[in-house]
C-alpha atoms as a PDB file:
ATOM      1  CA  UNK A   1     102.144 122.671 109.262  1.00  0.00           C
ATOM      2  CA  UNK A   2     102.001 119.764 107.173  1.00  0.00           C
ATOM      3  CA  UNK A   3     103.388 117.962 103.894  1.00  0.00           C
ATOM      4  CA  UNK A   4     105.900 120.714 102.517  1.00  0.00           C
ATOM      5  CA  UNK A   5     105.846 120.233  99.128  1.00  0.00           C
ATOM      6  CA  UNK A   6     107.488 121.644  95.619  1.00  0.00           C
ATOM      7  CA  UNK A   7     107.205 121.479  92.012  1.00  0.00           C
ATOM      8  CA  UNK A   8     109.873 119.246  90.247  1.00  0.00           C
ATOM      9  CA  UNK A   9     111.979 121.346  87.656  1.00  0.00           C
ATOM     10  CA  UNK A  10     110.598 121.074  84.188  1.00  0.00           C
ATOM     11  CA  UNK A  11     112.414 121.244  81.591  1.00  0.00           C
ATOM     12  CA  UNK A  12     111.585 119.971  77.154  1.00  0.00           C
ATOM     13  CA  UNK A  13     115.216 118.481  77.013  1.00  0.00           C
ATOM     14  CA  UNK A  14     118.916 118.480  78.405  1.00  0.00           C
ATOM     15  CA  UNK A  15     122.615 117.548  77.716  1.00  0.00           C
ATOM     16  CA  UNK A  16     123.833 114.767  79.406  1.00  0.00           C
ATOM     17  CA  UNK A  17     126.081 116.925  81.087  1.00  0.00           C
ATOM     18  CA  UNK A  18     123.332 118.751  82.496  1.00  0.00           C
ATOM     19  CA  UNK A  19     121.133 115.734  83.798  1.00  0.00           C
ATOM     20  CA  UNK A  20     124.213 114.197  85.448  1.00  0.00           C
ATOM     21  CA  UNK A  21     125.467 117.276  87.410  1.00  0.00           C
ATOM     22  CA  UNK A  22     122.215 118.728  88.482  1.00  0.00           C
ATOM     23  CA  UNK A  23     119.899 115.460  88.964  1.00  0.00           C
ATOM     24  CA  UNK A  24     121.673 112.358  88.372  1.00  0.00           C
ATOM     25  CA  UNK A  25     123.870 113.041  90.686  1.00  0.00           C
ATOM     26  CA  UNK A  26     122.456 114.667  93.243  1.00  0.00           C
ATOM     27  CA  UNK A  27     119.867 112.571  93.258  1.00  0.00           C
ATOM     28  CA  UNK A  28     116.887 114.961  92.404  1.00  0.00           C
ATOM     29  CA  UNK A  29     114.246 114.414  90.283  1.00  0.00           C
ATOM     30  CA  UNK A  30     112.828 115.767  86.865  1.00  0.00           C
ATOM     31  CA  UNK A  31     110.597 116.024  84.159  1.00  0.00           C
ATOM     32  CA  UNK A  32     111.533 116.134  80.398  1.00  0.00           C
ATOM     33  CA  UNK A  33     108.267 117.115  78.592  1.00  0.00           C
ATOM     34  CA  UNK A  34     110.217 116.396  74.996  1.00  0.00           C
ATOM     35  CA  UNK A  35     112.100 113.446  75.637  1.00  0.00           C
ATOM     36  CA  UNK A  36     109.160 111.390  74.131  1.00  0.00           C
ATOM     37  CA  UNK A  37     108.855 113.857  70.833  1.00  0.00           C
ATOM     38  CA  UNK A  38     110.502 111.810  68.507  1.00  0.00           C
ATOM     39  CA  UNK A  39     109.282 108.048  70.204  1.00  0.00           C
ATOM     40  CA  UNK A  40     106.294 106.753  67.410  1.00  0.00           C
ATOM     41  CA  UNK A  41     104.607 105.766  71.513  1.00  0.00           C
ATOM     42  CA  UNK A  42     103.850 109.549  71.866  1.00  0.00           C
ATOM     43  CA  UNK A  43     101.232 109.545  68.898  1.00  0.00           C
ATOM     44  CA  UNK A  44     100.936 106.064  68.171  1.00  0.00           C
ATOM     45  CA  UNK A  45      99.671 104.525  72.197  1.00  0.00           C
ATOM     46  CA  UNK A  46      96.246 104.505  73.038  1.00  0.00           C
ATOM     47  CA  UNK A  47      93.443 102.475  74.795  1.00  0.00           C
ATOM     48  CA  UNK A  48      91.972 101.809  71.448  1.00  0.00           C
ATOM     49  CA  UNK A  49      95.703 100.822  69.470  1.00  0.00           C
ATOM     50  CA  UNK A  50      96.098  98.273  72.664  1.00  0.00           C
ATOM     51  CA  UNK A  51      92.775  96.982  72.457  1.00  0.00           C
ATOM     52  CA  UNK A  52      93.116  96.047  68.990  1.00  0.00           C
ATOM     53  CA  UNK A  53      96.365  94.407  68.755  1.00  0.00           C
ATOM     54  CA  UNK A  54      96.611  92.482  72.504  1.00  0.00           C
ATOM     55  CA  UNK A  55      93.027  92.857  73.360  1.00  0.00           C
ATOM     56  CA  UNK A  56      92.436  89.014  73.943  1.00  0.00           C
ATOM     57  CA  UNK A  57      95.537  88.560  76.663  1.00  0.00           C
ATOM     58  CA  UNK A  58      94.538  88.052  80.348  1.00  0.00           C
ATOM     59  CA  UNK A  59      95.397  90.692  82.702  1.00  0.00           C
ATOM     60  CA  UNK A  60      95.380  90.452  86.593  1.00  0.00           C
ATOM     61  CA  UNK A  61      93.780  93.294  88.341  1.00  0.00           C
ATOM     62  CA  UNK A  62      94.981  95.017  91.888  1.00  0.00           C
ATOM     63  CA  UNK A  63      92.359  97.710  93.656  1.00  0.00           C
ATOM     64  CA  UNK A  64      93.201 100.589  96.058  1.00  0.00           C
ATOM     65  CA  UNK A  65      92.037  97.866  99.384  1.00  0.00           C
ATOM     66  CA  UNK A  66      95.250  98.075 101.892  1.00  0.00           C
ATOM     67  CA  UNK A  67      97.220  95.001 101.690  1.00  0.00           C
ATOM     68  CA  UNK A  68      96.594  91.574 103.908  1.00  0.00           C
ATOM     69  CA  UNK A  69     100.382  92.170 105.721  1.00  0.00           C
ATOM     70  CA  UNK A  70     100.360  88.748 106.139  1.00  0.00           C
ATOM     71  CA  UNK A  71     100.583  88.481 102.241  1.00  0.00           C
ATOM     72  CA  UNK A  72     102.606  89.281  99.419  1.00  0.00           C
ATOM     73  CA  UNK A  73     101.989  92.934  98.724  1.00  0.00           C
ATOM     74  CA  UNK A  74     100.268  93.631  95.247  1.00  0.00           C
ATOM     75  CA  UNK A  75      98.092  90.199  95.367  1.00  0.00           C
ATOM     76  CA  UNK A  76      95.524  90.310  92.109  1.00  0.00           C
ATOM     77  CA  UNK A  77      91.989  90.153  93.143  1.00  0.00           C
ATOM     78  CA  UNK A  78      90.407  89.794  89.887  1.00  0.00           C
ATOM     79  CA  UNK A  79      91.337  89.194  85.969  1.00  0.00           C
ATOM     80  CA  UNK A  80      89.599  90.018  82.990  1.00  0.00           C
ATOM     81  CA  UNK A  81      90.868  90.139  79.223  1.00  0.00           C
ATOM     82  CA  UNK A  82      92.753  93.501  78.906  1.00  0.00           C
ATOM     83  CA  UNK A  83      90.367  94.778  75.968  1.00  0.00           C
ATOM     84  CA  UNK A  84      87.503  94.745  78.447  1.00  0.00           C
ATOM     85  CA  UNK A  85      89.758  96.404  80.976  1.00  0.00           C
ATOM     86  CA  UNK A  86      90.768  99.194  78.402  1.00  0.00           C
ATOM     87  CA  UNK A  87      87.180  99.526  77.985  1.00  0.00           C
ATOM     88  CA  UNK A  88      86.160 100.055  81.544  1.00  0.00           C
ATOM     89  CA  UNK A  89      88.923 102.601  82.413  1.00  0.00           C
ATOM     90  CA  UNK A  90      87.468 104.655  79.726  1.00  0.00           C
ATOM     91  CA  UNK A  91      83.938 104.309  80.223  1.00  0.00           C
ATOM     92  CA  UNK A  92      83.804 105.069  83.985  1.00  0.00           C
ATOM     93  CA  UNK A  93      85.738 105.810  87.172  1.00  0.00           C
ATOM     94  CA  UNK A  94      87.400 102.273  88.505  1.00  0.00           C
ATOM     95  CA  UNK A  95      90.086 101.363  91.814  1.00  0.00           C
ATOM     96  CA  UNK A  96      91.087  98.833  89.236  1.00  0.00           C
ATOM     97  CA  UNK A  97      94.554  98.962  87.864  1.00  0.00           C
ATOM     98  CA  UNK A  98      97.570  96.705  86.342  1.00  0.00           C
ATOM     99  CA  UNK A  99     100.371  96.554  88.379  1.00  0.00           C
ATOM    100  CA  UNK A 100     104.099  96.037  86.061  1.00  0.00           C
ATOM    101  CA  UNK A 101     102.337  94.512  83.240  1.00  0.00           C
ATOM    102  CA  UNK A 102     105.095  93.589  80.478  1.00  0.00           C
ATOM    103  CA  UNK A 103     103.266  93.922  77.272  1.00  0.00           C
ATOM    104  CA  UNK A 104     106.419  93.806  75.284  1.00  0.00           C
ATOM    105  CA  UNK A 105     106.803  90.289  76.207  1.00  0.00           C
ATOM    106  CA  UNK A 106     103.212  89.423  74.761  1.00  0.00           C
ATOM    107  CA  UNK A 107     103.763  91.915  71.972  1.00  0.00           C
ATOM    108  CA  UNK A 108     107.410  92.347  71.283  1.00  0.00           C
ATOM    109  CA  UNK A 109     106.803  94.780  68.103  1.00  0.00           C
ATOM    110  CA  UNK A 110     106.109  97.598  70.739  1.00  0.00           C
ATOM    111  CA  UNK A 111     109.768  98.048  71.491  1.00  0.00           C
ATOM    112  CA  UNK A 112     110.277  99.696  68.148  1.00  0.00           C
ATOM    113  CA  UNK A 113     107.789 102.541  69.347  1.00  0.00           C
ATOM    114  CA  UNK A 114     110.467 103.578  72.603  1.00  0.00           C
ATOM    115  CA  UNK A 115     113.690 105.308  72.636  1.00  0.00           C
ATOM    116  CA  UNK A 116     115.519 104.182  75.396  1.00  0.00           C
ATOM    117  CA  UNK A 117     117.225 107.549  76.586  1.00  0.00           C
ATOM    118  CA  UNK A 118     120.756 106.051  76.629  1.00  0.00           C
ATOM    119  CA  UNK A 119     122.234 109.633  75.572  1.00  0.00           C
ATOM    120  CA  UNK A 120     120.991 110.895  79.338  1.00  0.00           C
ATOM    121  CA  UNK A 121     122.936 107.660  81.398  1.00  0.00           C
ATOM    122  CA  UNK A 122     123.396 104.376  80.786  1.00  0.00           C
ATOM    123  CA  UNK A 123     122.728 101.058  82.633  1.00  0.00           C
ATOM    124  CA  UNK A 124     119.086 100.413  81.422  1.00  0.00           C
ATOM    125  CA  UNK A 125     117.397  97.063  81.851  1.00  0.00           C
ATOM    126  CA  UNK A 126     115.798  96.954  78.933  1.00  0.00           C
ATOM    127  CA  UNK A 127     114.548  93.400  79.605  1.00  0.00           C
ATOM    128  CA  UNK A 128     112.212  94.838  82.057  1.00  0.00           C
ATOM    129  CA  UNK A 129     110.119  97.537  80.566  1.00  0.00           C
ATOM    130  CA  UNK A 130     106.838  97.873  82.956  1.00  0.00           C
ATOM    131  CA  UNK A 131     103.681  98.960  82.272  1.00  0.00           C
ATOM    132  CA  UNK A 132     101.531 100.478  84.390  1.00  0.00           C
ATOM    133  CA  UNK A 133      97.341 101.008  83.693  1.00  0.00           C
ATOM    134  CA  UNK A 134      94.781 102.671  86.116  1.00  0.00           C
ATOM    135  CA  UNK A 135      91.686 103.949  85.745  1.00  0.00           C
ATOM    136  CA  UNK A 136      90.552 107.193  87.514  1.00  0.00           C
ATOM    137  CA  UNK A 137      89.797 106.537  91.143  1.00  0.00           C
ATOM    138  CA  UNK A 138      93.154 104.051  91.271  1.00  0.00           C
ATOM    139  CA  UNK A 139      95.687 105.330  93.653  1.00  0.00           C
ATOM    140  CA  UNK A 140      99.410 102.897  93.646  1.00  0.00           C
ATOM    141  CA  UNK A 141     100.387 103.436  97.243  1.00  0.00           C
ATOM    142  CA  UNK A 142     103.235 104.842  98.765  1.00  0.00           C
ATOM    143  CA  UNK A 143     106.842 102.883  98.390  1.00  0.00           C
ATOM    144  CA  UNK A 144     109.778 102.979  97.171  1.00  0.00           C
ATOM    145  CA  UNK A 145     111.542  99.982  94.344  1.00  0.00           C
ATOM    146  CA  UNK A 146     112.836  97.487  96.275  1.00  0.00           C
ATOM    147  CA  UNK A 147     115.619  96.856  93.437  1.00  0.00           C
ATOM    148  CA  UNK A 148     116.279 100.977  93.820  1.00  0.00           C
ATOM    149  CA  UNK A 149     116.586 101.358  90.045  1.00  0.00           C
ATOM    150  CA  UNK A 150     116.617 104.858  88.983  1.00  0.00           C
ATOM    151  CA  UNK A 151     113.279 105.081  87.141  1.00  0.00           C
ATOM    152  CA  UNK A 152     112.379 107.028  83.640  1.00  0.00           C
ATOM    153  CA  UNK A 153     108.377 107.211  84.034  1.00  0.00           C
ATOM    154  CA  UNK A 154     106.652 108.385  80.896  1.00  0.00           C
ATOM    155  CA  UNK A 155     102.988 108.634  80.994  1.00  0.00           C
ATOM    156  CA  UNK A 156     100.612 108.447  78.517  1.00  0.00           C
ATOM    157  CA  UNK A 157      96.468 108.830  77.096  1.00  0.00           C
ATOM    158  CA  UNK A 158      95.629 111.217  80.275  1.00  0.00           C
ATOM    159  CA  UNK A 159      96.981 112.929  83.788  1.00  0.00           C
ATOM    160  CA  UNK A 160      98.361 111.231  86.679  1.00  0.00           C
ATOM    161  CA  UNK A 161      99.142 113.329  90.088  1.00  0.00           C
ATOM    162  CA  UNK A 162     102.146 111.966  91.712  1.00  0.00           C
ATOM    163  CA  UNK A 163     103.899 112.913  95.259  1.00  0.00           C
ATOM    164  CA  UNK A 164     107.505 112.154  95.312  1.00  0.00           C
ATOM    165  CA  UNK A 165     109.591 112.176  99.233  1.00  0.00           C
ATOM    166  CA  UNK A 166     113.442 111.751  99.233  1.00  0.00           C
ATOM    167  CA  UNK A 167     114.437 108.552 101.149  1.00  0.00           C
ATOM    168  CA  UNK A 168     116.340 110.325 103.965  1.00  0.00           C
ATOM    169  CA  UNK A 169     112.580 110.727 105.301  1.00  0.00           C
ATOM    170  CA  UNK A 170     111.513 107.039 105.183  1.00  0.00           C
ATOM    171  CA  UNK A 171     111.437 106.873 109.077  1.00  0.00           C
ATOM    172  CA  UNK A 172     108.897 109.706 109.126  1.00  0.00           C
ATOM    173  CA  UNK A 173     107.030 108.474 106.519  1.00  0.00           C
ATOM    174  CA  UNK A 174     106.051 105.464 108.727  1.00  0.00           C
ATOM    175  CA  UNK A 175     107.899 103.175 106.669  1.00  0.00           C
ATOM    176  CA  UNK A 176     106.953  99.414 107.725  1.00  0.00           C
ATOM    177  CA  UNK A 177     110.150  97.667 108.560  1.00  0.00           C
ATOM    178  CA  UNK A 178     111.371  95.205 106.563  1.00  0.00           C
ATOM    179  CA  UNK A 179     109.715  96.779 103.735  1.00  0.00           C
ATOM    180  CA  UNK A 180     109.875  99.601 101.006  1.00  0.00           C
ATOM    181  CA  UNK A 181     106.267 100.226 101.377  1.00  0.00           C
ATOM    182  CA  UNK A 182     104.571 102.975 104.321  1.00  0.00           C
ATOM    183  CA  UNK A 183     101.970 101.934 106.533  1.00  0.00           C
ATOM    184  CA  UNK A 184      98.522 102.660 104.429  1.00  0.00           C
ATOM    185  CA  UNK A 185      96.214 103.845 107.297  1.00  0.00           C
ATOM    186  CA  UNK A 186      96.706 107.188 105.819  1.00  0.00           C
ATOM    187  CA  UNK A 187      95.915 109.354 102.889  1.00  0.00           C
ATOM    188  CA  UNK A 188      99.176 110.916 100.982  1.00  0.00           C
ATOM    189  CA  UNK A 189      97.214 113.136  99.661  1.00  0.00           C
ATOM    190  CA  UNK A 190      95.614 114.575 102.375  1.00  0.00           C
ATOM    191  CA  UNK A 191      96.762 113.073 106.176  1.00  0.00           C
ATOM    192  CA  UNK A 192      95.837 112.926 109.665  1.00  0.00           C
ATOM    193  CA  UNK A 193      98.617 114.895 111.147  1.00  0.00           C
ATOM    194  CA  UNK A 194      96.721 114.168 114.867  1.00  0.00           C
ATOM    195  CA  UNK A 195      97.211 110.456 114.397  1.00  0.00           C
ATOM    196  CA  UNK A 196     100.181 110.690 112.220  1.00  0.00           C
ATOM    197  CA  UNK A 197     102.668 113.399 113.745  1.00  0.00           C
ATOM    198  CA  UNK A 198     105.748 112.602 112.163  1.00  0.00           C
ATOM    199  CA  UNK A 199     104.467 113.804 108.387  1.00  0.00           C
ATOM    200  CA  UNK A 200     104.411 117.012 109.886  1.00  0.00           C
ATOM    201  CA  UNK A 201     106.869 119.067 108.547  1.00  0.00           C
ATOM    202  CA  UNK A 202     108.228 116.365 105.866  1.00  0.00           C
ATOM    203  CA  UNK A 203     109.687 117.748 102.676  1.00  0.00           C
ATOM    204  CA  UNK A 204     108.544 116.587  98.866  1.00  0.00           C
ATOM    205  CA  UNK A 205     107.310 117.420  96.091  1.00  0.00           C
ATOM    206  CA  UNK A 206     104.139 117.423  93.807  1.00  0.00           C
ATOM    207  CA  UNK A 207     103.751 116.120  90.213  1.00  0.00           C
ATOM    208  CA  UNK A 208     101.479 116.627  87.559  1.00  0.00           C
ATOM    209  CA  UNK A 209     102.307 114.345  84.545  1.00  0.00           C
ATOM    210  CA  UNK A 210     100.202 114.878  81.300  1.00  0.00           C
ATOM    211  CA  UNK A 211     100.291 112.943  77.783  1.00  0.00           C
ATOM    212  CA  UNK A 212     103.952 112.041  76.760  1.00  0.00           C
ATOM    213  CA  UNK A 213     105.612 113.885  79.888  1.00  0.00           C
ATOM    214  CA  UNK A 214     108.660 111.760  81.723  1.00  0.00           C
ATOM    215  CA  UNK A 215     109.578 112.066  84.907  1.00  0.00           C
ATOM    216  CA  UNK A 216     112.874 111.284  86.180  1.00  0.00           C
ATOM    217  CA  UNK A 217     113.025 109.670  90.204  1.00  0.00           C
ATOM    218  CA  UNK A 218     116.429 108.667  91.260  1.00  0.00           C
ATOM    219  CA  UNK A 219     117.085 105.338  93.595  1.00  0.00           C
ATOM    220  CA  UNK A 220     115.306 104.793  96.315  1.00  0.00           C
ATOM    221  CA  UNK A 221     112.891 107.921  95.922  1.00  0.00           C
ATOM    222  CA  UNK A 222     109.054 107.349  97.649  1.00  0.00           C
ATOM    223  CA  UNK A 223     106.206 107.703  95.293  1.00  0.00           C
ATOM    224  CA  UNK A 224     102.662 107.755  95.780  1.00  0.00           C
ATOM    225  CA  UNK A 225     100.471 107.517  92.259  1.00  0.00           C
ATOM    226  CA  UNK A 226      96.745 108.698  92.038  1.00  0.00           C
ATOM    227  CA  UNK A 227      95.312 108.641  88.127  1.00  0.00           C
ATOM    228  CA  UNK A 228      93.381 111.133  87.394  1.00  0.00           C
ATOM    229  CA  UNK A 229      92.110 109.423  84.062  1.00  0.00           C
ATOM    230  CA  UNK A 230      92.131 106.268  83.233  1.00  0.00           C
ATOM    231  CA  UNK A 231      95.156 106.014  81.325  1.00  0.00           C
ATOM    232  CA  UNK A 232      98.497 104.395  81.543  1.00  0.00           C
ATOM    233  CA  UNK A 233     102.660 104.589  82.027  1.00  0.00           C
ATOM    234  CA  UNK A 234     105.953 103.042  81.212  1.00  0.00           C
ATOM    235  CA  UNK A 235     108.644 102.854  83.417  1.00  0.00           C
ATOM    236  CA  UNK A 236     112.090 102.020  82.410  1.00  0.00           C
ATOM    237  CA  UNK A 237     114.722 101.028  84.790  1.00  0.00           C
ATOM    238  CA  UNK A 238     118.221 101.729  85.087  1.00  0.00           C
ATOM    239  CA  UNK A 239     121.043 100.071  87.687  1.00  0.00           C
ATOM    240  CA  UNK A 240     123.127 103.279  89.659  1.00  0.00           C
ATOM    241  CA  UNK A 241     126.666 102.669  88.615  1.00  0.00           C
ATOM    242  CA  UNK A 242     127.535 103.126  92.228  1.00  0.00           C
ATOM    243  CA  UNK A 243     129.080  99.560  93.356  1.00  0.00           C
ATOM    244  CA  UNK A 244     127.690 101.133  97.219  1.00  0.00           C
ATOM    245  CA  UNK A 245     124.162 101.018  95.407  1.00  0.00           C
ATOM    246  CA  UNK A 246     124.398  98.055  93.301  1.00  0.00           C
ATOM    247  CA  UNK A 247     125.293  96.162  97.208  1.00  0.00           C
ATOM    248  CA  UNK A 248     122.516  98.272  98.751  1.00  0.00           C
ATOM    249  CA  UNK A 249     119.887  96.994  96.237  1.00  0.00           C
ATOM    250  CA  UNK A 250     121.031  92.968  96.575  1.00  0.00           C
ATOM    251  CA  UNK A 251     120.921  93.960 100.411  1.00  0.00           C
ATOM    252  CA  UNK A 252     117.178  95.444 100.224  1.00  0.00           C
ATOM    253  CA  UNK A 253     116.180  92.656  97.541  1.00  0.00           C
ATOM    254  CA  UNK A 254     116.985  90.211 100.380  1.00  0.00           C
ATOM    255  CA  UNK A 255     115.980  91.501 103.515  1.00  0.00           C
ATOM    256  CA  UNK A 256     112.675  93.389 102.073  1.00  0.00           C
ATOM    257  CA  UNK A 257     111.960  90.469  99.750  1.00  0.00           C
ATOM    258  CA  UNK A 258     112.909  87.033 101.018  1.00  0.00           C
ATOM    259  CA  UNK A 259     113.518  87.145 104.453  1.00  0.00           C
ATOM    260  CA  UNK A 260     110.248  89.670 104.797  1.00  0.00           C
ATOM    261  CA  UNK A 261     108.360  86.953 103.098  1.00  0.00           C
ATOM    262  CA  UNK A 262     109.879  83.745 105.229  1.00  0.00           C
ATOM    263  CA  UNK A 263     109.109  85.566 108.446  1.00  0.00           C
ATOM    264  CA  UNK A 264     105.307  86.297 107.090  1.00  0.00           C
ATOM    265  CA  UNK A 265     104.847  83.216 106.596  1.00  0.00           C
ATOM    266  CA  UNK A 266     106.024  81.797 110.053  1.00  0.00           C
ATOM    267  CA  UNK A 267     104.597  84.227 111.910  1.00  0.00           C
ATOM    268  CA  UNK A 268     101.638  85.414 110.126  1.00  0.00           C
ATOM    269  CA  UNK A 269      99.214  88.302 112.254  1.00  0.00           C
ATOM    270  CA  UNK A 270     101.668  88.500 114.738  1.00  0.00           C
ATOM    271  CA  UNK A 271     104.226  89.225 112.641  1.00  0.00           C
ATOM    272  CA  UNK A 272     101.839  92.113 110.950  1.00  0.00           C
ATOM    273  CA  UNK A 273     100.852  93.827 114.589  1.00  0.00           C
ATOM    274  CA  UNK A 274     104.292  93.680 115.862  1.00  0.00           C
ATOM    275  CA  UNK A 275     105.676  95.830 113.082  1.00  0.00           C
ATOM    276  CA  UNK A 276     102.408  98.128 112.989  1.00  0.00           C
ATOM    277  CA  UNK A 277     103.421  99.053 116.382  1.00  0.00           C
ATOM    278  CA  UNK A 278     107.165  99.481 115.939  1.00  0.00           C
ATOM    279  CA  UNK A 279     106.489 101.972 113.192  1.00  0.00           C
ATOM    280  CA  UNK A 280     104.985 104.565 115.425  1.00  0.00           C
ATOM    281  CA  UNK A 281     107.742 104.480 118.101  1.00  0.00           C
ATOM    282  CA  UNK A 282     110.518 104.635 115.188  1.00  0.00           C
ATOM    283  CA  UNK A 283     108.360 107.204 113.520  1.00  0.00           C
ATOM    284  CA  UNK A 284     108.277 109.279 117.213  1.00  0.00           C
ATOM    285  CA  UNK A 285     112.256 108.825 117.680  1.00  0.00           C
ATOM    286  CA  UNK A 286     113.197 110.004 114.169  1.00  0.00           C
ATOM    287  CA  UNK A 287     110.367 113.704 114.775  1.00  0.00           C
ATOM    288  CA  UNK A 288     112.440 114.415 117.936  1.00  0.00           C
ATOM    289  CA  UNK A 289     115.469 113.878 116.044  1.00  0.00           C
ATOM    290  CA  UNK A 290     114.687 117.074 113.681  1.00  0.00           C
ATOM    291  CA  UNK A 291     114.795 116.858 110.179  1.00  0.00           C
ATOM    292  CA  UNK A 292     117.381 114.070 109.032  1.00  0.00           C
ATOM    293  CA  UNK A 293     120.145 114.878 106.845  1.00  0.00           C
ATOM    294  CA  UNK A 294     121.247 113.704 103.001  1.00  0.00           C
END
């Protein structure tokens, strides 16, 4: 037995009615392959229309290596101007990718080419459209938003596989604590059950997102991201209107985001073993437990 996972309902559009009752609220995700028909992004985007008109901006560059814990997750290890990084996604297989790259800010005409779906919920931060660029060996590993937005990801220029775990299962999923992220000594895509016992049996599902599709993942839901072209997605964020999530995401900003960060840098290594440890022996409590409920 291992990973047990499902396809994500697909659907080309739906009432609001519809997305609130049978994913909004239940907290399910879902991809709407025609939400994107009538954006001018859907025909307009491409390596080649970025190049041209925000070709010359500097871009910092993240690889697949697992993280220094002792550091802020994410760190940049190189830079390059983003024309020459459109270029090398598309010429040949790279680990390199951007990580929530705001072009809008650089190039604020672009928000004239998205829709923000405001007929499907509301409470978008539309100050904080991210972009996301990999090319096809890049792999964004497994977490969850720390913020725990609900999250409209559209992709475009190529195909991106994506593996998607409610967060009922975060204890299983050797979930670092003090974090949103899961300990990255294994592969998502294809784990050591032997070393890692607890993914046994843990329930998902699998995505395939091509040019222009959007895929809906409610708060707090894991992903893991592997490109299979080089290509690139925009993510668009949207607050819960629950007050119990709006506390639970100030709670999680501060406990996974400052006081994670103070106690790395106090306690540096140490810090990193002692929690490397502890996620094996939470990870062993929650199996026996059985499989945890909504």
């Amino acid at each position: 037995m291992s990973f047990i996972l499902k396809n994500v309902d697909t659907v080309d559009s739906i009432t609001r009615e519809d997305f609130k009752k049978n994913y909004l609220d239940k907290r399910k995700p879902l991809i709407i392959k025609g939400l994107t028909n009538d954006w001018p992004a859907r025909t307009k985007w491409s390596t080649e229309y970025f190049k041209e008109i925000a070709g010359d901006i500097e871009v910092k560059l993240v690889d697949n290596s697992k993280a220094d814990p002792t550091k802020v997750i994410n760190a940049s290890i190189a830079s390059m101007k983003f024309g020459e990084y459109l270029d090398l996604i598309k010429r040949e297989p790279t680990e390199l990718r951007i990580f929530f790259f705001n072009l809008f800010k650089h190039r604020p005409e672009l928000v004239n080419d998205v829709k923000v779906p405001k007929d499907l919920m509301g409470g978008f931060i539309e100050s904080m459209p991210a972009m996301f660029f990999g090319g096809s060996k890049a792999i964004t590993f497994l977490h969850y938003d720390i913020d725990l937005p609900h999250l409209f990801h559209t992709h475009f220029g190529g195909r991106k596989h994506i593996i998607l775990f409610d967060n009922k299962w975060k204890k299983r999923l050797y979930c670092l604590p003090n974090t949103t992220y899961a300990l990255e000594d294994y592969d998502v895509a294809n784990p050591d059950f032997k070393k890692f016992p607890a993914l046994k049996g843990v329930e998902g599902y699998e995505v395939f997102l091509e040019h222009g599709d959007t895929l809906f993942m409610p708060t707090g839901m894991w992903h893991w991201m592997r490109y299979i072209d080089g290509s690139f997605s925009l993510t668009l964020r949207a607050w819960d209107r629950s007050i119990t999530r709006k506390v639970a995401s100030v709670w999680s900003l501060f406990m996974h985001g400052a006081v994670d960060s103070a106690i790395k840098v106090v306690f540096k290594a140490r810090y990193a073993k002692w929690r490397e440890k502890l996620v094996f022996k939470i990870a062993e409590r929650e199996l026996k437990k059985g499989k945890p409920r909504n």
